[in-house]
PDB file of N, CA and C in Angstrom:
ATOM      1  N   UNK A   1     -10.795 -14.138  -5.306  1.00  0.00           N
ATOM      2  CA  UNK A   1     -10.213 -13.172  -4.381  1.00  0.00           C
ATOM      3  C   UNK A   1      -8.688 -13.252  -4.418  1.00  0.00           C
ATOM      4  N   UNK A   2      -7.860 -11.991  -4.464  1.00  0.00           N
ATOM      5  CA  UNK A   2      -6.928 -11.542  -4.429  1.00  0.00           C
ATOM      6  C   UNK A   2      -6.155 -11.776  -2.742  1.00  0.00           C
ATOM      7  N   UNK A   3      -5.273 -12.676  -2.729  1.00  0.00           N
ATOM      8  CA  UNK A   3      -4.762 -11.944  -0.833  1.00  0.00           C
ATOM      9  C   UNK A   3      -3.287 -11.735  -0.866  1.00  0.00           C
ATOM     10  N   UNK A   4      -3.025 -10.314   0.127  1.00  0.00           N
ATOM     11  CA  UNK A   4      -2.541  -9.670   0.575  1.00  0.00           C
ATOM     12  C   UNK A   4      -2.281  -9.753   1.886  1.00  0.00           C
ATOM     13  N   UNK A   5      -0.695  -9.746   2.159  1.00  0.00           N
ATOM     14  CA  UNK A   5      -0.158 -10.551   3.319  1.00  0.00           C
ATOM     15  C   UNK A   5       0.312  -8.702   3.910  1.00  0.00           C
ATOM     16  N   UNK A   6       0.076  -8.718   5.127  1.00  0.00           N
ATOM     17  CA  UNK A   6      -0.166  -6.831   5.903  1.00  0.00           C
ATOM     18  C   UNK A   6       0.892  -7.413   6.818  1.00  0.00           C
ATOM     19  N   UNK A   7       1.653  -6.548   7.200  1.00  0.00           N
ATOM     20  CA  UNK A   7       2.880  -6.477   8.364  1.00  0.00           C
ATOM     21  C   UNK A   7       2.493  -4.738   8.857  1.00  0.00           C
ATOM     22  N   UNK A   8       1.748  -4.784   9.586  1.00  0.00           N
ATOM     23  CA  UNK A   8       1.400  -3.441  10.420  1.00  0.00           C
ATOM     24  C   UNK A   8       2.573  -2.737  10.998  1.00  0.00           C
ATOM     25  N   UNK A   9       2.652  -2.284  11.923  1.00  0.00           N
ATOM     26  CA  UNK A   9       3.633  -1.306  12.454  1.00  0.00           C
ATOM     27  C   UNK A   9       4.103  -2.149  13.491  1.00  0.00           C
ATOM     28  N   UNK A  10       3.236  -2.445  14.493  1.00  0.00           N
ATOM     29  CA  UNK A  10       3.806  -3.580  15.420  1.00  0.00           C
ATOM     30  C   UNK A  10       3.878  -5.065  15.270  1.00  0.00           C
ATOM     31  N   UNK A  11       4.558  -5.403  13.863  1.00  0.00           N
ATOM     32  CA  UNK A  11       4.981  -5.942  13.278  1.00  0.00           C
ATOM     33  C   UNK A  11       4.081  -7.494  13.647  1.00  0.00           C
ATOM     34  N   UNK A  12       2.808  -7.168  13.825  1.00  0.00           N
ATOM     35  CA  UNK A  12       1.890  -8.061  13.850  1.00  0.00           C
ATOM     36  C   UNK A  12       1.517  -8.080  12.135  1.00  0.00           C
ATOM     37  N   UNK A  13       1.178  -9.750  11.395  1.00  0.00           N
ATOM     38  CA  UNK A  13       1.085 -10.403  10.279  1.00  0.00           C
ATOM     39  C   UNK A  13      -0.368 -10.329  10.542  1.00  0.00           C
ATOM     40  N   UNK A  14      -0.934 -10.544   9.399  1.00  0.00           N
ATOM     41  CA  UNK A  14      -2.546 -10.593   9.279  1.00  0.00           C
ATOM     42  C   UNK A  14      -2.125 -10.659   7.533  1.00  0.00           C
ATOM     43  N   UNK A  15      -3.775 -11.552   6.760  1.00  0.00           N
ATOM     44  CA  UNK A  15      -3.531 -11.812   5.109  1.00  0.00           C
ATOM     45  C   UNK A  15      -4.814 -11.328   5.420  1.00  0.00           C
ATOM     46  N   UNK A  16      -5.393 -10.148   4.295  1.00  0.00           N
ATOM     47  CA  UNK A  16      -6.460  -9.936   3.887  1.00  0.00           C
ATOM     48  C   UNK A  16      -7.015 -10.648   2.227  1.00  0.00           C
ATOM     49  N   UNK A  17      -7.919 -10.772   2.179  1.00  0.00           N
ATOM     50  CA  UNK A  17      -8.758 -10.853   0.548  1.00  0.00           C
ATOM     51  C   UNK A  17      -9.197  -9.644   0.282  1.00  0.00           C
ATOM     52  N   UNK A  18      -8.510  -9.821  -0.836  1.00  0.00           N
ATOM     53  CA  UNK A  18      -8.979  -7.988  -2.044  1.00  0.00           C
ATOM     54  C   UNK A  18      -9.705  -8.524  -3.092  1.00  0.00           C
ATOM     55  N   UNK A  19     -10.566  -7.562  -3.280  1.00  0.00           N
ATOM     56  CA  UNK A  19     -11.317  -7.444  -5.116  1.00  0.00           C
ATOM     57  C   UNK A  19     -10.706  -7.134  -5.905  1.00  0.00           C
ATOM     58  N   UNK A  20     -10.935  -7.674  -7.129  1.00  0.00           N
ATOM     59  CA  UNK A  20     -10.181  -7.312  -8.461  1.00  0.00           C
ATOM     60  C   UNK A  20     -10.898  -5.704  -8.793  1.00  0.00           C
ATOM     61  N   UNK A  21     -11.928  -5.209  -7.972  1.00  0.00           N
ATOM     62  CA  UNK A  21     -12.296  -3.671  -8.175  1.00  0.00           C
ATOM     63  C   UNK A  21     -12.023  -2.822  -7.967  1.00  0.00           C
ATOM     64  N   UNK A  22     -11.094  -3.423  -6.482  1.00  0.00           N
ATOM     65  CA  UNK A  22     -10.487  -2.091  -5.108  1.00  0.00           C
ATOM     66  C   UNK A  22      -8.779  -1.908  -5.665  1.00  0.00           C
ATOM     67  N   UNK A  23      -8.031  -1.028  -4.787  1.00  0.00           N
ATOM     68  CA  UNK A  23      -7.379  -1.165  -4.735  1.00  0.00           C
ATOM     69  C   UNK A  23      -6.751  -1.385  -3.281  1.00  0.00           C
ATOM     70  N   UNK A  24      -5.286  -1.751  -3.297  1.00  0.00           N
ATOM     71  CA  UNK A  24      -4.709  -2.520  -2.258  1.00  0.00           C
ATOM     72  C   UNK A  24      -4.894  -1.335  -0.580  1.00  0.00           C
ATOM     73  N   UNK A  25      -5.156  -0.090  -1.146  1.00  0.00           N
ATOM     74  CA  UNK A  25      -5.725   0.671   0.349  1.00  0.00           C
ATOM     75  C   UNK A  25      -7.073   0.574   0.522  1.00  0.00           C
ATOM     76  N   UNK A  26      -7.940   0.394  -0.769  1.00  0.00           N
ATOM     77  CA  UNK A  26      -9.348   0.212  -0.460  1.00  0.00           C
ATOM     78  C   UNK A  26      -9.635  -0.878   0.522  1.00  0.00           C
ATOM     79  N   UNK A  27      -8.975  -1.927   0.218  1.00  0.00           N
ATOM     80  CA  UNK A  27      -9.130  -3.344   0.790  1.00  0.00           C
ATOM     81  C   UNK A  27      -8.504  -3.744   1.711  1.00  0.00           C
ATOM     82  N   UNK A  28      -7.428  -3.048   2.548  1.00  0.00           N
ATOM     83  CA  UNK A  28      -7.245  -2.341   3.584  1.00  0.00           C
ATOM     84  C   UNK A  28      -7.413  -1.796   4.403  1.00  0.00           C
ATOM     85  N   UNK A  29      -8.179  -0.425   4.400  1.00  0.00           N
ATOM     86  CA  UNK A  29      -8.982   0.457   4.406  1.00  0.00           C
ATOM     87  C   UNK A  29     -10.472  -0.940   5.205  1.00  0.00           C
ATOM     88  N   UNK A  30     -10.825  -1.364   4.056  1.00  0.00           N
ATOM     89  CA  UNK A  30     -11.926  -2.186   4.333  1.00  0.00           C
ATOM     90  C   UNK A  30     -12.514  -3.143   5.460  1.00  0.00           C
ATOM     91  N   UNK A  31     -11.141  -3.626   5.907  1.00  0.00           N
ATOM     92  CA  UNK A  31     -10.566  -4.849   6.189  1.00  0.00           C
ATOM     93  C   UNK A  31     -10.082  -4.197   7.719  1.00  0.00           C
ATOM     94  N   UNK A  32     -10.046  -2.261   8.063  1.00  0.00           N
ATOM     95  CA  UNK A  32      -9.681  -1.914   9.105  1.00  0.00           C
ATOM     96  C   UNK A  32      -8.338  -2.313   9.393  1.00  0.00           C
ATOM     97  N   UNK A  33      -7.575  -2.172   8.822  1.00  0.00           N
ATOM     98  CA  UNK A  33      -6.068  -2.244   8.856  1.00  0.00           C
ATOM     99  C   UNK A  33      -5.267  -1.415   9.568  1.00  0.00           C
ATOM    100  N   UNK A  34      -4.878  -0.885  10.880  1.00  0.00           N
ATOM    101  CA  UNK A  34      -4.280  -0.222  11.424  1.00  0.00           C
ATOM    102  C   UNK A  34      -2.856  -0.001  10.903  1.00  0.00           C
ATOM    103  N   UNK A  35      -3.304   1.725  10.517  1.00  0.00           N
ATOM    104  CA  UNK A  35      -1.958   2.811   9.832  1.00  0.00           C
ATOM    105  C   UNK A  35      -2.156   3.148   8.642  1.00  0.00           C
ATOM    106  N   UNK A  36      -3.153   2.653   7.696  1.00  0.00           N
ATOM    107  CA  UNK A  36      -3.775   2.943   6.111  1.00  0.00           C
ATOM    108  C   UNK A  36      -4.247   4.068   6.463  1.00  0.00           C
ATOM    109  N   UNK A  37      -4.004   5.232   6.714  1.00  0.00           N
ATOM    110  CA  UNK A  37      -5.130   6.389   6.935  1.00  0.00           C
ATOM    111  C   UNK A  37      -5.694   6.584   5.717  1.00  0.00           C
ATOM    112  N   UNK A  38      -5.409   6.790   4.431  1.00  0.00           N
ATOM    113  CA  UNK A  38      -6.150   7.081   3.495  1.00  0.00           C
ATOM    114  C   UNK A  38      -6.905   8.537   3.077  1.00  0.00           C
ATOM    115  N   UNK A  39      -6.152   9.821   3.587  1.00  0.00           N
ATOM    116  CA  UNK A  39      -7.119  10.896   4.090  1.00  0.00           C
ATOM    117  C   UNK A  39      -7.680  11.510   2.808  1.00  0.00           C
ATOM    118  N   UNK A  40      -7.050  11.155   1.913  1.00  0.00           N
ATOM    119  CA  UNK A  40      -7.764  11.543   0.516  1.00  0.00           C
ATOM    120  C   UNK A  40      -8.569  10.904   0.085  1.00  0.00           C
ATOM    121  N   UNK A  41      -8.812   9.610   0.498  1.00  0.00           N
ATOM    122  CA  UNK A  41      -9.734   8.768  -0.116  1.00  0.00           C
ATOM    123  C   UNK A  41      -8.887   7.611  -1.031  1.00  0.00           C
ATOM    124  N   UNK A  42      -7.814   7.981  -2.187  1.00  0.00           N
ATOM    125  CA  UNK A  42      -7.334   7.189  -2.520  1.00  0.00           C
ATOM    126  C   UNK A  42      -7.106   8.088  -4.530  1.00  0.00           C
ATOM    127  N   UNK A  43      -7.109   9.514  -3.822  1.00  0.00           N
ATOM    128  CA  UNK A  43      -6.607  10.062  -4.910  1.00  0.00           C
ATOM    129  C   UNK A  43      -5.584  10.606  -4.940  1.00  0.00           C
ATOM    130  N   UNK A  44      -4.832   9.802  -4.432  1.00  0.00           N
ATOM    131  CA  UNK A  44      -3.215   9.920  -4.704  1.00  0.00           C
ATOM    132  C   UNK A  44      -2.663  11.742  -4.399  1.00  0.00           C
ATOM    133  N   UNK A  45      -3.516  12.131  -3.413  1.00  0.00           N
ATOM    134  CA  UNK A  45      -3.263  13.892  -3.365  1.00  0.00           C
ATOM    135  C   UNK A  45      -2.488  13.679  -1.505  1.00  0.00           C
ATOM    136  N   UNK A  46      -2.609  13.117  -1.071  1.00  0.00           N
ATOM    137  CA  UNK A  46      -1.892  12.817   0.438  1.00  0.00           C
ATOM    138  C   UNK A  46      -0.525  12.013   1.154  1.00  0.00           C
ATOM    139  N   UNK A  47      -0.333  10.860   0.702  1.00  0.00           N
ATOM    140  CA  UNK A  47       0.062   9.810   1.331  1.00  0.00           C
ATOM    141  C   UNK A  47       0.135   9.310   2.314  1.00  0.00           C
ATOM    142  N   UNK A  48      -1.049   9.218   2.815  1.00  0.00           N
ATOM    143  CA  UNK A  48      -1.264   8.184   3.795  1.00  0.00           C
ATOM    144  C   UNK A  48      -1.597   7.045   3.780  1.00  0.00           C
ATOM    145  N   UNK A  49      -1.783   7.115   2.597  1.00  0.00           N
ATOM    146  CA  UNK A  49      -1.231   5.048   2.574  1.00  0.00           C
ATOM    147  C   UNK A  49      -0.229   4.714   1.905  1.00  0.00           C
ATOM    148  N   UNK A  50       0.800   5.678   2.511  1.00  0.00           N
ATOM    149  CA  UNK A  50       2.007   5.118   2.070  1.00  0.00           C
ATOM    150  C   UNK A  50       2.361   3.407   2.637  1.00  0.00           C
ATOM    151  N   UNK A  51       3.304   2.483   1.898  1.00  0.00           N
ATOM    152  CA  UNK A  51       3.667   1.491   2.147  1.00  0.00           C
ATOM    153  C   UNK A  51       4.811   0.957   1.728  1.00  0.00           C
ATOM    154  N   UNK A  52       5.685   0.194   2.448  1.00  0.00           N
ATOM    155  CA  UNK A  52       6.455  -0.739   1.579  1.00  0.00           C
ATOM    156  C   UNK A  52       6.240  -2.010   1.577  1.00  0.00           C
ATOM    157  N   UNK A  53       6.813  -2.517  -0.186  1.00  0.00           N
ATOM    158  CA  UNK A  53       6.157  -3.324  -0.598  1.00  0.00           C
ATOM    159  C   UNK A  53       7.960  -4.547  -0.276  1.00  0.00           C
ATOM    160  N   UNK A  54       7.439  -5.900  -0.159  1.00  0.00           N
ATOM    161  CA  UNK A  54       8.774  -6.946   0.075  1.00  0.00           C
ATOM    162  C   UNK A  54       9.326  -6.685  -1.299  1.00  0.00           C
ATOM    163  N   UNK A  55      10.224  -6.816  -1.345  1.00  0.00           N
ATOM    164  CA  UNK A  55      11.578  -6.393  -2.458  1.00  0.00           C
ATOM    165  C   UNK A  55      11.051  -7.181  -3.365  1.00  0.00           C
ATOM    166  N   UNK A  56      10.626  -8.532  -3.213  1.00  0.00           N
ATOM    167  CA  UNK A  56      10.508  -9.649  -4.546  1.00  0.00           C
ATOM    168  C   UNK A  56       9.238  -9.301  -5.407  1.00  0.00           C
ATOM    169  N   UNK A  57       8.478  -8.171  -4.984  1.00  0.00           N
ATOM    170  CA  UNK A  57       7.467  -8.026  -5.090  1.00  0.00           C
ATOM    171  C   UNK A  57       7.506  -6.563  -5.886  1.00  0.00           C
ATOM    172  N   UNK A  58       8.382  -5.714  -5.842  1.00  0.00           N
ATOM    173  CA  UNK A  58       8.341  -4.533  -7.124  1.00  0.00           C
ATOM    174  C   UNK A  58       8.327  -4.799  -8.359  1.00  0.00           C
ATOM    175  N   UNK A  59       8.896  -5.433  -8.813  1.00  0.00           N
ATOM    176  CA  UNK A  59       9.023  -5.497 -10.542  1.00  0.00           C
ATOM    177  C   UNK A  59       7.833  -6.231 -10.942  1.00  0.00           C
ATOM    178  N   UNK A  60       6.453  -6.340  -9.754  1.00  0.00           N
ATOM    179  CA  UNK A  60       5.675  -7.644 -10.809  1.00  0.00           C
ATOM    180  C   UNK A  60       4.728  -6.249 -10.348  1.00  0.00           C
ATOM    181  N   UNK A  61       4.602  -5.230  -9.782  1.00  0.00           N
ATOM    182  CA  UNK A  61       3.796  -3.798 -10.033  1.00  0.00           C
ATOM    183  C   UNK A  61       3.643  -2.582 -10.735  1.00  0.00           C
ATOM    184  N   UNK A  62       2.906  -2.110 -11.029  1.00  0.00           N
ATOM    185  CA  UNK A  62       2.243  -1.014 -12.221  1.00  0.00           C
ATOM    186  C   UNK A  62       3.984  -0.889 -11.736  1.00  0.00           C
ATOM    187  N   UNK A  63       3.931   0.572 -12.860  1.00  0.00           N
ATOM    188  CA  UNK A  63       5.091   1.245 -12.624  1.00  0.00           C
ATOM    189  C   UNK A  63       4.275   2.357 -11.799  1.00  0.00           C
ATOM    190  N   UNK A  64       5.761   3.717 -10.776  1.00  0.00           N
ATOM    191  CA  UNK A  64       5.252   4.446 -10.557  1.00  0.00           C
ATOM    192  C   UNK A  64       4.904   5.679 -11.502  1.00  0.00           C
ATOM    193  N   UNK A  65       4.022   5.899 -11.075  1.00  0.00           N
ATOM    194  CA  UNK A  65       4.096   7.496 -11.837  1.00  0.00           C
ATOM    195  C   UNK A  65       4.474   8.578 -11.057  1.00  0.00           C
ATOM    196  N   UNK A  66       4.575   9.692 -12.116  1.00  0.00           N
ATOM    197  CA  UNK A  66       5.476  11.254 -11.403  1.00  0.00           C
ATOM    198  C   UNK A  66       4.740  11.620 -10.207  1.00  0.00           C
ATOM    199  N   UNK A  67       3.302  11.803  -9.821  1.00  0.00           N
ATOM    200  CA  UNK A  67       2.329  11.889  -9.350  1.00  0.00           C
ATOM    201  C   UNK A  67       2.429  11.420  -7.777  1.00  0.00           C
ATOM    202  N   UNK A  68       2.617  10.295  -8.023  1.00  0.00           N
ATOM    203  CA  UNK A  68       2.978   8.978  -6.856  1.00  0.00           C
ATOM    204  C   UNK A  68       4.490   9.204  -6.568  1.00  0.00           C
ATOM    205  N   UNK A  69       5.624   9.732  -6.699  1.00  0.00           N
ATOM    206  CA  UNK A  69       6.794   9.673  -7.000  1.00  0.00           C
ATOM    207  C   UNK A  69       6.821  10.979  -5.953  1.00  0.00           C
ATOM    208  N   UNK A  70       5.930  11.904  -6.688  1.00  0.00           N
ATOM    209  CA  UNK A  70       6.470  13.220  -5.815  1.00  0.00           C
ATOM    210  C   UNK A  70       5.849  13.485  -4.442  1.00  0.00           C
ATOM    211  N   UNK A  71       4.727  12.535  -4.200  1.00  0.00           N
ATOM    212  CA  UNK A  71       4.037  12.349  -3.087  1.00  0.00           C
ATOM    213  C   UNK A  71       4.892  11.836  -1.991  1.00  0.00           C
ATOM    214  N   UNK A  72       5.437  10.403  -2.516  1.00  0.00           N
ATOM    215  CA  UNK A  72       6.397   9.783  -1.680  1.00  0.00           C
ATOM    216  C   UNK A  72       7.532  10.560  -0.956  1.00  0.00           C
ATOM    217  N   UNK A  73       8.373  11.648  -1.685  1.00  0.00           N
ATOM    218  CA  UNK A  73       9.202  12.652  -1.168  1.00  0.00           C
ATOM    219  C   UNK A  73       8.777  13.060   0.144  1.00  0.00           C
ATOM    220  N   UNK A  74       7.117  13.575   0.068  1.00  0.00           N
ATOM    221  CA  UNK A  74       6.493  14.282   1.087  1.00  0.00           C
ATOM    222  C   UNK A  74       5.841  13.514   2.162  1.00  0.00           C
ATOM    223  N   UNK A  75       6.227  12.003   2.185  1.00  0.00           N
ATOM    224  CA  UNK A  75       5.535  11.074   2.989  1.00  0.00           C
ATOM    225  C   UNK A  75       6.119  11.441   4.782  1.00  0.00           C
ATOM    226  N   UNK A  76       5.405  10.732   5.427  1.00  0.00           N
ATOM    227  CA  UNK A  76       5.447  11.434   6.946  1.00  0.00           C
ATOM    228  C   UNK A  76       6.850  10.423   7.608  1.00  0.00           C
ATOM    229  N   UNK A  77       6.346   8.973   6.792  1.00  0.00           N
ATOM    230  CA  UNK A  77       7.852   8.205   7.278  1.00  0.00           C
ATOM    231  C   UNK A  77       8.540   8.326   6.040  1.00  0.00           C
ATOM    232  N   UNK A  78       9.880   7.265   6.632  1.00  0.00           N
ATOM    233  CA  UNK A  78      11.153   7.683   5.708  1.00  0.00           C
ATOM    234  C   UNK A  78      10.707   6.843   4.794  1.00  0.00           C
ATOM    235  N   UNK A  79      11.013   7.599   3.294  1.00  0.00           N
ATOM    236  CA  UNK A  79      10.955   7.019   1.912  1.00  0.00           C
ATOM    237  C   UNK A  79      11.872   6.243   1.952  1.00  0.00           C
ATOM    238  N   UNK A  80      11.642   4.725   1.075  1.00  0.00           N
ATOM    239  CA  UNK A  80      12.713   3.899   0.945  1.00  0.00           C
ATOM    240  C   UNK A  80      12.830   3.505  -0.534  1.00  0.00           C
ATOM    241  N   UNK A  81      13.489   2.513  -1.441  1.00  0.00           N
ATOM    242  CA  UNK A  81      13.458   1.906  -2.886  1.00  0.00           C
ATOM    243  C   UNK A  81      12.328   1.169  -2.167  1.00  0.00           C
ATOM    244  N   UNK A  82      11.569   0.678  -1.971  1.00  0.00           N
ATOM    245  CA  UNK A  82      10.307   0.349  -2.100  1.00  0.00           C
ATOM    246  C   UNK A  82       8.808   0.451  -1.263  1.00  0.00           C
ATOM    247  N   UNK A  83       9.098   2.066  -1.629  1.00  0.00           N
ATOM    248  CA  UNK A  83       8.193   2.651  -0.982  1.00  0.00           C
ATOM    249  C   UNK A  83       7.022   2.567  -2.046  1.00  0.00           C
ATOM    250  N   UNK A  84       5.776   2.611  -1.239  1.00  0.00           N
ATOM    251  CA  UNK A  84       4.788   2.753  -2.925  1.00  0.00           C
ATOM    252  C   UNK A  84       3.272   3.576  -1.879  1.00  0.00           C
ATOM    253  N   UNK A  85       2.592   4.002  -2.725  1.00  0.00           N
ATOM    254  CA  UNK A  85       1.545   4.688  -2.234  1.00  0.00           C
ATOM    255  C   UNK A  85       0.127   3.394  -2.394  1.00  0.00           C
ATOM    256  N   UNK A  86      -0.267   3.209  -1.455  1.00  0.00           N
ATOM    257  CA  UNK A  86      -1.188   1.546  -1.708  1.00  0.00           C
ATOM    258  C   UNK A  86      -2.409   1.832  -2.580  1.00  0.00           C
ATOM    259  N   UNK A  87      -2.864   2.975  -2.476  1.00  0.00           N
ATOM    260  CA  UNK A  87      -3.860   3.816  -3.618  1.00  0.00           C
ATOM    261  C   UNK A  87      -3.509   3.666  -4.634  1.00  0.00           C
ATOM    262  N   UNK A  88      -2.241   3.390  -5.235  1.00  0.00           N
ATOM    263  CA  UNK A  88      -1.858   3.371  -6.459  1.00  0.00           C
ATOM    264  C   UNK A  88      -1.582   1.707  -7.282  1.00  0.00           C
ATOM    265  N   UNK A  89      -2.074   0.827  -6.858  1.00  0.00           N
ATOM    266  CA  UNK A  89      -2.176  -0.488  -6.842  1.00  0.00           C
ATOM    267  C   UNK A  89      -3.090  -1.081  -6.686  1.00  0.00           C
ATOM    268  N   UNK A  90      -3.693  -1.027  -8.041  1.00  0.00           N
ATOM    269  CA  UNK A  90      -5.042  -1.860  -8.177  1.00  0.00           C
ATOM    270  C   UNK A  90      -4.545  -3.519  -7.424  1.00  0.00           C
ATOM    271  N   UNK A  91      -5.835  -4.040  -7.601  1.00  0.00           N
ATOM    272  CA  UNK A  91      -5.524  -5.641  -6.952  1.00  0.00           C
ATOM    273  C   UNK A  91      -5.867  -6.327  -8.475  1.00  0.00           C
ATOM    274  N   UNK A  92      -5.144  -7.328  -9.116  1.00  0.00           N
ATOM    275  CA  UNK A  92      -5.189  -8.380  -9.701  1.00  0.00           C
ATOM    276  C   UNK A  92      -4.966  -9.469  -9.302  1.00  0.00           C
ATOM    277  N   UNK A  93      -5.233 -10.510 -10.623  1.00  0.00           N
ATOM    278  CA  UNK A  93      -4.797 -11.642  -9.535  1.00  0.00           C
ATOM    279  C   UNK A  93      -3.279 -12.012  -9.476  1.00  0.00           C
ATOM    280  N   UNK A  94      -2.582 -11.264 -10.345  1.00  0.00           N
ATOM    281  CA  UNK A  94      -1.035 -11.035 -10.613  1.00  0.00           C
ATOM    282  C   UNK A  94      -0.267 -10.753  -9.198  1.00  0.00           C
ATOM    283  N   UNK A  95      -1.032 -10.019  -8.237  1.00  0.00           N
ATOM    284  CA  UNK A  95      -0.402 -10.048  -7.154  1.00  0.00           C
ATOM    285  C   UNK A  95      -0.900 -10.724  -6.425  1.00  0.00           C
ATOM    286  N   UNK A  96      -1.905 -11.902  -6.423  1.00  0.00           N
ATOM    287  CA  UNK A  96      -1.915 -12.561  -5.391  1.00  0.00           C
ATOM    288  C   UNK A  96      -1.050 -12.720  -4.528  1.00  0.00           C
ATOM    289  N   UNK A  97      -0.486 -12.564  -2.929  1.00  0.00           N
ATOM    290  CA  UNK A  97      -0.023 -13.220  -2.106  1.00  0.00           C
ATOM    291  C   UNK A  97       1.080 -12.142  -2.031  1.00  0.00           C
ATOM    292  N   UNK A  98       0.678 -10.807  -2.396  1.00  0.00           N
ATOM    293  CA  UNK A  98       1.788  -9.604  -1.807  1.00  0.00           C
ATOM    294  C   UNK A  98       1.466  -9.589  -0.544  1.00  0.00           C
ATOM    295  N   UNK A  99       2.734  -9.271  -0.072  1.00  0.00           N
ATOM    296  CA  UNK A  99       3.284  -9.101   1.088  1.00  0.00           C
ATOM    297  C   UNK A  99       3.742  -7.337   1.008  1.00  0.00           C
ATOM    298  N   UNK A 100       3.599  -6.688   2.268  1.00  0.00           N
ATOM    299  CA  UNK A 100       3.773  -5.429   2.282  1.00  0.00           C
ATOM    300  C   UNK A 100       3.407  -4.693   3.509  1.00  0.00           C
ATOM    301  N   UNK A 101       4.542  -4.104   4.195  1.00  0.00           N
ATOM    302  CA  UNK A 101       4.681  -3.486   5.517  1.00  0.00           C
ATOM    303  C   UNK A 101       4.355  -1.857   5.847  1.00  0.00           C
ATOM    304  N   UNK A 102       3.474  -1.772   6.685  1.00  0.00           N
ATOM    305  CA  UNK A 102       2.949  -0.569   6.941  1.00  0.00           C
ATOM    306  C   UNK A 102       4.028   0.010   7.489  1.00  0.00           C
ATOM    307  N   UNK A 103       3.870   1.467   7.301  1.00  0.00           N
ATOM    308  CA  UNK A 103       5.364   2.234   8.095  1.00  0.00           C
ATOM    309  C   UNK A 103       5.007   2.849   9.379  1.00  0.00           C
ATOM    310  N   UNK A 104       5.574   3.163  10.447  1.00  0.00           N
ATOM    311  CA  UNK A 104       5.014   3.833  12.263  1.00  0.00           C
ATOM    312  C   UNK A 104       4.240   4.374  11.609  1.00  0.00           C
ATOM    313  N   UNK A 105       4.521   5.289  10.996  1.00  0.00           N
ATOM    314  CA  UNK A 105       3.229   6.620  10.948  1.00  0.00           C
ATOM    315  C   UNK A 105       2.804   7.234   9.949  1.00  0.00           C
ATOM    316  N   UNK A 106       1.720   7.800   9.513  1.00  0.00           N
ATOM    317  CA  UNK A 106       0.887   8.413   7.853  1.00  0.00           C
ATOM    318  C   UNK A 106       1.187  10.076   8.113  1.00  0.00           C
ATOM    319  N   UNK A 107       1.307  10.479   9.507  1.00  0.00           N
ATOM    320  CA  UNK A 107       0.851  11.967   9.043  1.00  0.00           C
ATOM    321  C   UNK A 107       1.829  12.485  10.541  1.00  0.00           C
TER     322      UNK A 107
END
């Protein structure tokens, strides 16, 4: 198991365990994570699971794509340099022990 360190909105900490099958909103999502809305399911057509990810922690993730890029523009909170869509981040064990803060609001 993969874990993933969650900083919610009211800046309450919680570490979930992810599958190497899901990705980081599935297991989220899973796990009942308050602010993952997810309203697409996790086909990258919404952003509501938008997230930011801790700074030390971008360069060891997929890259983004255009897809994910132009979504983020249209996100409900403010886009930041490390904003990422959590649908778009499979779980390996490469990220064990990401850390990553939910934003106030999805929609």
């Amino acid at each position: 198991m993969t874990q993933i360190n969650i900083i919610t909105p009211d800046g309450q900490q919680t570490s979930i365990d992810a599958s190497a099958n899901e990705s980081v909103m599935q297991a989220a999502s899973r796990q009942g994570i308050e602010g993952i809305v997810a309203e697409c399911g996790g086909n990258a057509m919404c952003a509501t699971c938008h997230i930011y990810v801790a700074e030390d922690w971008l360069d060891r993730l997929p890259a983004m794509s255009d897809d994910e890029d132009a979504l983020l523009d249209g996100a409900a909170a403010e886009r930041r340099a490390n904003s990422r869509l959590s649908c778009q981040i499979p779980v390996t064990d490469e990220i064990d022990g990401l850390t990553i803060r939910v934003p106030d609001r999805q929609v």
